[in-house]
Protein backbone atom coordinates (compact mmCIF):
# COMPACT_ATOMS: atom_id res chain seq x y z
CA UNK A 1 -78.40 60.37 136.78
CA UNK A 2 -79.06 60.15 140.63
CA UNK A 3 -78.84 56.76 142.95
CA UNK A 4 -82.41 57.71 144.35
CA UNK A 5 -84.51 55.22 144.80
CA UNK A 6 -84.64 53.34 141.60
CA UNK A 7 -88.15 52.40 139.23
CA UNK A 8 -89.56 49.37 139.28
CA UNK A 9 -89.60 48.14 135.80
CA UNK A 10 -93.47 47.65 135.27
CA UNK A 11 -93.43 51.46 136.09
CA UNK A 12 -90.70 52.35 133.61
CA UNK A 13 -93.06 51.44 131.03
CA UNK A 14 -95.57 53.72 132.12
CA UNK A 15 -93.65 56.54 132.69
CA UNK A 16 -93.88 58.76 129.22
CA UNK A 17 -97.67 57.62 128.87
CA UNK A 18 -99.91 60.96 129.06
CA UNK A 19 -102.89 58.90 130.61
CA UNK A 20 -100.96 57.60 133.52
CA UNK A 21 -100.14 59.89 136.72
CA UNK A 22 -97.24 57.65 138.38
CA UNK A 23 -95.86 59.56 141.96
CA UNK A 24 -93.72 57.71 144.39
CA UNK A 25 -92.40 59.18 147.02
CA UNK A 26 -88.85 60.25 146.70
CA UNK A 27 -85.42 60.09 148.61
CA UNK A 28 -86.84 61.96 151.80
CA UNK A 29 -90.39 60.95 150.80
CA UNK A 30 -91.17 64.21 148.73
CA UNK A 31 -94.16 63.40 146.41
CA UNK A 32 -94.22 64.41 142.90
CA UNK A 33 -96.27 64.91 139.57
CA UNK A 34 -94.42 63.14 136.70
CA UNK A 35 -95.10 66.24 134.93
CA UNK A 36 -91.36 67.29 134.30
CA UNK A 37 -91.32 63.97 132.74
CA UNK A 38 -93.96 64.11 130.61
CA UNK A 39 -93.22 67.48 129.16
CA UNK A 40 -89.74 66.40 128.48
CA UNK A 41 -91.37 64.05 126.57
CA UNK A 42 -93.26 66.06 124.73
CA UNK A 43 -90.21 68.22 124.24
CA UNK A 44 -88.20 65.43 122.16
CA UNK A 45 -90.94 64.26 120.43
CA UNK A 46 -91.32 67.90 118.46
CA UNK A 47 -87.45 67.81 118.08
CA UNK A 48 -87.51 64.14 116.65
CA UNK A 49 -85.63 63.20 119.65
CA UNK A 50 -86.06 60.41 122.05
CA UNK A 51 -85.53 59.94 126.13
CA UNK A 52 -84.74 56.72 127.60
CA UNK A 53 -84.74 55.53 130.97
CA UNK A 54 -82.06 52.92 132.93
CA UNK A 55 -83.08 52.09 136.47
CA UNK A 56 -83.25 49.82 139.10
CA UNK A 57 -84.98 49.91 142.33
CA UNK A 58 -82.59 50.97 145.29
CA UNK A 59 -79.73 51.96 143.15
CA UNK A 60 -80.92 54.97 141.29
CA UNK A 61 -81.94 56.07 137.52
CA UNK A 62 -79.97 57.36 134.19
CA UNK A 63 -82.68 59.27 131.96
CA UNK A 64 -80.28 60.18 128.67
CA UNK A 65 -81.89 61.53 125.61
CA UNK A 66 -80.79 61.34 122.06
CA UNK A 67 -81.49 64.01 119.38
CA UNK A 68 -81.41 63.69 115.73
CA UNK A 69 -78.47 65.61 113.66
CA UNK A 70 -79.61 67.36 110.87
CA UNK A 71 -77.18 68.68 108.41
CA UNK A 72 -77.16 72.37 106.89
């Protein structure tokens, strides 16, 4: 969770999509990749998890992700 600068919603959509390259400058205008998101992505889809994003322009954004429980 931060209170950064929020996503627009049209871009939340595009966010864990491999073809898209989405950067926006940051807090203090740094400039990034998406790539942590993407292989976080990646990451929950081998585990049979999922990662969900809550956001809002000039107010921040939650990314929480949910994994499955297996039993034993």
């Amino acid at each position: 969770m931060d209170s950064g600068v929020g996503i627009p919603e049209k871009k939340q959509r595009q966010l864990f999509q491999l073809d898209q390259t989405l950067s926006t400058p940051g807090t203090e205008n740094e400039q990034g990749t998406g790539l942590g998101l993407h292989l976080c992505k990646e990451y929950m889809d081998h585990l049979f998890g999922k990662i969900n994003i809550e956001s809002h322009p000039g107010k921040g954004s939650r990314f929480t992700i949910s994994l499955r429980r297996t039993c034993e």
